[in-house]
Protein backbone atom coordinates (compact mmCIF):
# COMPACT_ATOMS: atom_id res chain seq x y z
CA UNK A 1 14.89 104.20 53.73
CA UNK A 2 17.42 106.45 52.60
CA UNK A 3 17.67 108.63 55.85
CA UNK A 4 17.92 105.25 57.47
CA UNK A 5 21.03 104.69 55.57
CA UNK A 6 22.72 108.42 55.93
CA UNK A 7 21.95 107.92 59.80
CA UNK A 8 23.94 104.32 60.06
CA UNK A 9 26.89 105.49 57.88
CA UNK A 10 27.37 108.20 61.11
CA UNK A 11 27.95 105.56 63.74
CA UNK A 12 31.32 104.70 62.96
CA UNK A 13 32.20 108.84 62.63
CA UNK A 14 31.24 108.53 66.21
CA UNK A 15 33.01 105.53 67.54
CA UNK A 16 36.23 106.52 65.59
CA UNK A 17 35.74 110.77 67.47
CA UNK A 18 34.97 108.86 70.90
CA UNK A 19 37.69 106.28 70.54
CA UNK A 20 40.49 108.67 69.91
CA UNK A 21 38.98 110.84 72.26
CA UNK A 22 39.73 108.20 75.17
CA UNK A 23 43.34 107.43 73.92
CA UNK A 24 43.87 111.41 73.72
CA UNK A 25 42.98 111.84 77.63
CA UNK A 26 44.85 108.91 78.29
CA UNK A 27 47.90 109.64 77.02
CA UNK A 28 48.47 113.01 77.22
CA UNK A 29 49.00 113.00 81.22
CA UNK A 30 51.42 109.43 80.45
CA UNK A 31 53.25 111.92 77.82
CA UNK A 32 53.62 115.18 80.18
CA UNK A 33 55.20 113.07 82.76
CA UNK A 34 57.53 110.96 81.05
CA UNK A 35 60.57 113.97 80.95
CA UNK A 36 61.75 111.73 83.94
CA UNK A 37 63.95 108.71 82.34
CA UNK A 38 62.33 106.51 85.47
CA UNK A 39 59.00 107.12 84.45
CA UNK A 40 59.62 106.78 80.74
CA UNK A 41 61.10 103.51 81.15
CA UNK A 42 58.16 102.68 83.44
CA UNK A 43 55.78 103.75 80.75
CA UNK A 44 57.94 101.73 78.11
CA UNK A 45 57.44 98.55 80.33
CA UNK A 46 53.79 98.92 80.71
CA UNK A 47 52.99 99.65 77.09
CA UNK A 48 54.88 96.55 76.12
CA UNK A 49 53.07 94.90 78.95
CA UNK A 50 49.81 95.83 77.82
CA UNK A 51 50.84 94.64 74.51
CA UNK A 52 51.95 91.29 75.34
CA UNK A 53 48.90 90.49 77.64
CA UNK A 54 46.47 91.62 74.69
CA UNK A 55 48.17 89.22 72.47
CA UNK A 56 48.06 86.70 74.79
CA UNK A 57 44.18 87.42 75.44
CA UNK A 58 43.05 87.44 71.51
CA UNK A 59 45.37 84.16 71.07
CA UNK A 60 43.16 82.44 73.83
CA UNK A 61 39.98 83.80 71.75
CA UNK A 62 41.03 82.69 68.59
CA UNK A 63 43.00 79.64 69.42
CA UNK A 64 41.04 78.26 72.44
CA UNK A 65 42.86 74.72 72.35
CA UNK A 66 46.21 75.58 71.18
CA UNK A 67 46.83 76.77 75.31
């Protein structure tokens, strides 16, 4: 039972490594590109974007009726 344990308490080890392994290759091309002030203030826009939306989305979940 015990090895059952030690095995569980791994899975989050491995969603945190693959997790910041996604935002790592994600972000590191956005990053190399935004010298340009265009492209930075594109990249600005879309974060905040992102953002907003994703608020917007969990609000919905939470609060179905409130919309």
């Amino acid at each position: 039972m015990g090895e059952f344990f030690s095995n569980v308490s791994r899975y989050p080890k491995y969603l945190i490594t693959i997790v910041l392994g996604v935002f790592t290759s994600a972000l590191l091309p956005l990053v190399r590109r935004s010298s340009n002030p265009i492209t930075a203030i594109f990249l600005i826009g879309a974060l905040i974007s992102g953002l907003i939306t994703l608020g917007f989305v969990i609000r919905a979940m939470v609060f179905p009726s409130s919309f």
